[in-house]
Protein backbone atom coordinates (compact mmCIF):
# COMPACT_ATOMS: atom_id res chain seq x y z
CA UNK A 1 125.95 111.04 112.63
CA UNK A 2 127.53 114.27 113.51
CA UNK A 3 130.02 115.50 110.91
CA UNK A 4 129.51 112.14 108.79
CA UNK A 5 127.56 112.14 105.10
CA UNK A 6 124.13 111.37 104.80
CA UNK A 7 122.95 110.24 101.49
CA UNK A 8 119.49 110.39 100.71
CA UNK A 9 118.24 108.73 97.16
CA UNK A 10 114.89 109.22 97.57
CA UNK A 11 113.86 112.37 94.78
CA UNK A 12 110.90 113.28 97.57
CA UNK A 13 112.69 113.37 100.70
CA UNK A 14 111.21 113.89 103.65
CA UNK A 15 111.01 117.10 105.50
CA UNK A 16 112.07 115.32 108.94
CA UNK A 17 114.77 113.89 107.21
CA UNK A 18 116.56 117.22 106.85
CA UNK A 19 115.49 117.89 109.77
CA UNK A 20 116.90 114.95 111.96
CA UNK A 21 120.17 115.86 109.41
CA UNK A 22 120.23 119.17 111.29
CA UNK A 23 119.62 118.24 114.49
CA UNK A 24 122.79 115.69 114.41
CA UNK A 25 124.90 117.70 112.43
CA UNK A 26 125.32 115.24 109.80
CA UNK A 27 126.53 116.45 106.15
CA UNK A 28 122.92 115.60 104.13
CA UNK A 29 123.57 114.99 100.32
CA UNK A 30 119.95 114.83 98.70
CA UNK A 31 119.65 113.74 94.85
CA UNK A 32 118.98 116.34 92.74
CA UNK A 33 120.01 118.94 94.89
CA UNK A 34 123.83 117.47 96.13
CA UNK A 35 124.45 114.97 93.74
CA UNK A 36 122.08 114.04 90.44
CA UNK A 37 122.17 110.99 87.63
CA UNK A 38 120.37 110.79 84.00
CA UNK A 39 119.87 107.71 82.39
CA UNK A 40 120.02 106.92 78.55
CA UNK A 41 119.29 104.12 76.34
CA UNK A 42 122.22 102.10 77.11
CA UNK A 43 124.64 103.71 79.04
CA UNK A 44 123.80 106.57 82.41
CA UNK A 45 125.73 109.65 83.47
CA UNK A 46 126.24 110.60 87.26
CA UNK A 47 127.40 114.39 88.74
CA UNK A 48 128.90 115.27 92.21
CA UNK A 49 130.77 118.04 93.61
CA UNK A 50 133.18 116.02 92.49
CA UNK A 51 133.14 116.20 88.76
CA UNK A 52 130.85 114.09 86.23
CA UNK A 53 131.01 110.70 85.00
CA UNK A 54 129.27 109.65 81.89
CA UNK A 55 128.79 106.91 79.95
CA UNK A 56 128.70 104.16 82.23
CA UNK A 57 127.72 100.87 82.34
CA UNK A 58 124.00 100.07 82.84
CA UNK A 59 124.23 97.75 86.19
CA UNK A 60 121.78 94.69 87.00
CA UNK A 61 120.37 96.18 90.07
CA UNK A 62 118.02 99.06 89.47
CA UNK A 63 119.80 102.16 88.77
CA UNK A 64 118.38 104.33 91.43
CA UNK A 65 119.80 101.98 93.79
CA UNK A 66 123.42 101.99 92.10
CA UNK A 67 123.30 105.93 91.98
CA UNK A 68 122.73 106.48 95.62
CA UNK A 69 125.68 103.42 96.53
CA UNK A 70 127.85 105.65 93.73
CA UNK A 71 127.16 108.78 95.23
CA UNK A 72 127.92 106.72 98.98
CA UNK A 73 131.01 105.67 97.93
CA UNK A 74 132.24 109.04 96.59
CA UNK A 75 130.98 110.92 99.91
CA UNK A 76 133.07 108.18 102.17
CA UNK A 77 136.31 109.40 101.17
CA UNK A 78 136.97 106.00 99.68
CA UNK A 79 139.53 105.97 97.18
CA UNK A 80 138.53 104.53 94.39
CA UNK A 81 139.46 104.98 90.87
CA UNK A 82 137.16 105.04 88.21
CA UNK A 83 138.61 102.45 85.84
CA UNK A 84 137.16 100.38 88.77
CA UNK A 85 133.74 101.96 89.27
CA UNK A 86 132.94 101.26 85.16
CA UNK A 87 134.53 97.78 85.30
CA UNK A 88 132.33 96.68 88.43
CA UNK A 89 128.95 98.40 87.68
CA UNK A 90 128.15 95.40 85.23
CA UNK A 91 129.01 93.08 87.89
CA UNK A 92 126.82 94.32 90.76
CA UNK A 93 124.41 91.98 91.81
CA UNK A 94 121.30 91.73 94.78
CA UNK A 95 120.71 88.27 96.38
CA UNK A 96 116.66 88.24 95.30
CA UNK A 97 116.38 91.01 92.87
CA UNK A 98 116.30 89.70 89.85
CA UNK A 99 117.98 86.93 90.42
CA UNK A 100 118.68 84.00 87.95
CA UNK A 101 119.30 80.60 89.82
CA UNK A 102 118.82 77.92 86.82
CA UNK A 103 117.81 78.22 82.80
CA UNK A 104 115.70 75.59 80.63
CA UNK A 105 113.20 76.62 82.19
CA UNK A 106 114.55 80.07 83.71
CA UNK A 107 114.24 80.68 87.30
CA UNK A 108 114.12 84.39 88.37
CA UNK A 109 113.73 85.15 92.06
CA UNK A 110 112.50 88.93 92.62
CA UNK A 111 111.58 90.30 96.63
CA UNK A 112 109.17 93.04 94.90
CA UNK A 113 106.61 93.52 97.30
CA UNK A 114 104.84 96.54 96.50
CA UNK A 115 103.58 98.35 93.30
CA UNK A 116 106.58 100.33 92.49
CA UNK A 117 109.34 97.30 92.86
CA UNK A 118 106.63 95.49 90.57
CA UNK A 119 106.61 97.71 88.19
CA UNK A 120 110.00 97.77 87.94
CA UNK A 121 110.07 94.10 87.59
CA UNK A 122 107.55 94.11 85.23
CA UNK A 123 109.59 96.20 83.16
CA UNK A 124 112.96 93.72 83.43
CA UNK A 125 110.50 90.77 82.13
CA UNK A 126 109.37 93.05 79.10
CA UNK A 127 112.77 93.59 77.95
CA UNK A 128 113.54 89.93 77.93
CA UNK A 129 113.40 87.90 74.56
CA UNK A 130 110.18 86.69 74.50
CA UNK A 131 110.60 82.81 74.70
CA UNK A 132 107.26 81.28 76.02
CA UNK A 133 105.07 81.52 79.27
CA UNK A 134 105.66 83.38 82.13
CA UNK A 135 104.74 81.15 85.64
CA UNK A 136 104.61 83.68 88.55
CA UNK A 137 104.67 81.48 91.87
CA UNK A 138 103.68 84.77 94.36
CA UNK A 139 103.03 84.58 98.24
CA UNK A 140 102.70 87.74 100.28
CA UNK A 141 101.70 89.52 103.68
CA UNK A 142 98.48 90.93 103.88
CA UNK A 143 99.40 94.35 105.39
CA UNK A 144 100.86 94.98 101.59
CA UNK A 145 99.43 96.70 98.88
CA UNK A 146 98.24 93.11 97.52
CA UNK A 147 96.04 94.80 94.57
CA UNK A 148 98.43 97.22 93.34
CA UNK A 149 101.29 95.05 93.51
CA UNK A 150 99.76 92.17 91.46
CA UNK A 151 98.14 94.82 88.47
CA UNK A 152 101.88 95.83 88.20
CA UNK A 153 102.85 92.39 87.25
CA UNK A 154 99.75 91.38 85.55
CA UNK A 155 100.74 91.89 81.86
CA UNK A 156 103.63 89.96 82.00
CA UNK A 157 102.26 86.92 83.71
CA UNK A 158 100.75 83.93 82.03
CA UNK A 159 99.62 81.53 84.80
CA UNK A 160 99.78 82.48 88.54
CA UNK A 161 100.29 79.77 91.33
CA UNK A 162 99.08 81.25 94.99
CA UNK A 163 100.29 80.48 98.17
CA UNK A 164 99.84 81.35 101.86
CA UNK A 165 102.83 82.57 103.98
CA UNK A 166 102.96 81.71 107.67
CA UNK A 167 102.32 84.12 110.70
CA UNK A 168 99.88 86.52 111.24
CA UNK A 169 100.79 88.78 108.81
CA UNK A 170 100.75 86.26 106.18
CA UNK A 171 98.12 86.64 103.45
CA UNK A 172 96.30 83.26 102.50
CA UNK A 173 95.97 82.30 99.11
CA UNK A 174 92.65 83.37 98.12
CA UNK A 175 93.52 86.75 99.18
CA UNK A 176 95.62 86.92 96.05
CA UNK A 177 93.18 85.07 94.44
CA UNK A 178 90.62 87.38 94.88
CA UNK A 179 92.99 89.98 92.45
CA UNK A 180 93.75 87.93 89.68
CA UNK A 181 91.55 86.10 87.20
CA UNK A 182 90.17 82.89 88.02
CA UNK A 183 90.92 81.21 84.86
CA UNK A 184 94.74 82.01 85.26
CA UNK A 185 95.21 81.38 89.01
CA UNK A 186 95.77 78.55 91.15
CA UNK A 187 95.66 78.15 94.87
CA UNK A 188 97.92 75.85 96.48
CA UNK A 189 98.57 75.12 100.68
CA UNK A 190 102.09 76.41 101.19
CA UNK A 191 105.39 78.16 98.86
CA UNK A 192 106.80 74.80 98.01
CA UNK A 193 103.51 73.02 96.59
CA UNK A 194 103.18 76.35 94.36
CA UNK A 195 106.57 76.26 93.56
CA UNK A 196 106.90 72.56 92.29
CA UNK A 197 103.97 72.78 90.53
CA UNK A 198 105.01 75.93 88.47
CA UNK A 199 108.00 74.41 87.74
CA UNK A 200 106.33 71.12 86.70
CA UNK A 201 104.31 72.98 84.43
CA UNK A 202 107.14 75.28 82.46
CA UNK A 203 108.52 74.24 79.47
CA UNK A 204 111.83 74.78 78.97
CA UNK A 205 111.82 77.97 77.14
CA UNK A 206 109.05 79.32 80.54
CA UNK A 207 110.24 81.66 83.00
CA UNK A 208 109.23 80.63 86.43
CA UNK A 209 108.91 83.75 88.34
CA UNK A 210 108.82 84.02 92.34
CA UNK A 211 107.72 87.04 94.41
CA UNK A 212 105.75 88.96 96.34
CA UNK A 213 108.04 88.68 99.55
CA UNK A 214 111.49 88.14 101.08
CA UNK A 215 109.32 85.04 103.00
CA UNK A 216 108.55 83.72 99.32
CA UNK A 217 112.00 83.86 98.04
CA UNK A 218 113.90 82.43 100.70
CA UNK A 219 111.41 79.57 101.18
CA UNK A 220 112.29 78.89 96.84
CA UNK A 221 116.05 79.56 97.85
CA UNK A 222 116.02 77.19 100.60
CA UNK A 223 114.53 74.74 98.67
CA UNK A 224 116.49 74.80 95.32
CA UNK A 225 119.86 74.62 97.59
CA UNK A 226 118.45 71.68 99.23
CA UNK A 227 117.93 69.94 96.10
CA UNK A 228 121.90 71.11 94.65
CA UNK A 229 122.98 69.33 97.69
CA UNK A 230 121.20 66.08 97.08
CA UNK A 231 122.07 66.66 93.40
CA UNK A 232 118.99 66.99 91.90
C-alpha cells in the first residue's frame, strides 16, 4: 500500500517484489538490508533503524517467523515497550506448529508440508529428551514435494502410519509409501484410522507425531476435541 511498510522476511527476495513495492509506493523493509537478526545458543539479537535489541528470549515458533512479526510491529508505529516484547516472546505460540495437545504419550501436531518446514521440525524433535519411539501419522497432497519432505523427517521417525487425504489433490497412501521403507510404514484408509492406530501403538514415553498438511492436522484436531467433549 502506498506510503504503508512492507516487510519482507524472506533473505532471497524477489526481484518483483521490489518492484510491485515501487510501483505502489509502499515503504519496503527487506531483512538484511532494512532490518537484520542473529541467533545464538540460547538467546537472539534483532537491529532496526530503530536501535538493537539483544539478548532475547528464544520463542516457540521458528525464529525467522518471530523476526519478521518483530520487525512488523516496530515498522507499524505500534507502541510497544520492550519490557513487553522480552516477556511475550516465550509465550508466542502457532495453532499447528509444533503444537503439544496431550503428554503420556506426547502428541505434537506440526502443518510442515515441504522440505524446509521439515527440516525444521526435524530439528525441534532432535532437541527433545530422547524418551522412546517416535510415531509419525503423515497425510499429504500430491502436488507437494512428497520425497523431499519425508527424507527431512526420516531420521527422527521410528514407525510411519500413511494415510490418504480427500480431493483431487490428495495423495493416497501408497504414494507416501512408495518413499519410506516398507518395514517401517503402514498404510491405512483415511487420517483417523492412522491416527488411532499410532496412538494405540505409543507407549507412554512415544511421541505421536502428525503432519504433512493443514488437511492432516485439522482432521487430528477435530478429532481429539471431539473426544475432550465426550470426555475421553
Amino acid at each position: 500500500r502506498g506510503g504503508k511498510p512492507a516487510v519482507v522476511g524472506e533473505p532471497d527476495m524477489p526481484a518483483s517484489i521490489a518492484a510491485v513495492a515501487a510501483e505502489k509506493g509502499a515503504l519496503l523493509l527487506q531483512r538484511d538490508r532494512d532490518w537484520r537478526y542473529s541467533q545464538q545458543p540460547e538467546s537472539w539479537a534483532y537491529r532496526d533503524a530503530q536501535g538493537e535489541l539483544n539478548d532475547l528470549p528464544l520463542p516457540q515458533v521458528p525464529l525467522p517467523n518471530a523476526a519478521t512479526a518483530l520487525a512488523a510491529l516496530r515498522a507499524s508505529g505500534l507502541k510497544v515497550s520492550e519490557a513487553i516484547i522480552r516477556n511475550t516472546l516465550p509465550l508466542a505460540i502457532l495453532p499447528g506448529r509444533f503444537q503439544t495437545v496431550s503428554e503420556s504419550p506426547r502428541v505434537i501436531l506440526d502443518v510442515a508440508h515441504n522440505p524446509h518446514a521439515a527440516s525444521y521440525l526435524a530439528s525441534r524433535l532432535a532437541q527433545l529428551p530422547k524418551r522412546g519411539r517416535v510415531h509419525a501419522v503423515v497425510g499429504m497432497l500430491h502436488d507437494k514435494d512428497i520425497a523431499g519432505t519425508l527424507a527431512a523427517l526420516a531420521p527422527q521417525i521410528d514407525s510411519w502410519y500413511c494415510a490418504p487425504l480427500d480431493g483431487p489433490r490428495g495423495a493416497t497412501a501408497d504414494e507416501l509409501m512408495a518413499h519410506l521403507p516398507r518395514d517401517a510404514a503402514t498404510a491405512f484408509a483415511d487420517v483417523e484410522s492412522a491416527w488411532q492406530a499410532a496412538r494405540g501403538q505409543a507407549e507412554a514415553q512415544d511421541i505421536v507425531l502428525v503432519c504433512g498438511s493443514f488437511h492432516t492436522v485439522a482432521q487430528v484436531m477435530e478429532s481429539t476435541e471431539t473426544e475432550k467433549g465426550r470426555g475421553k
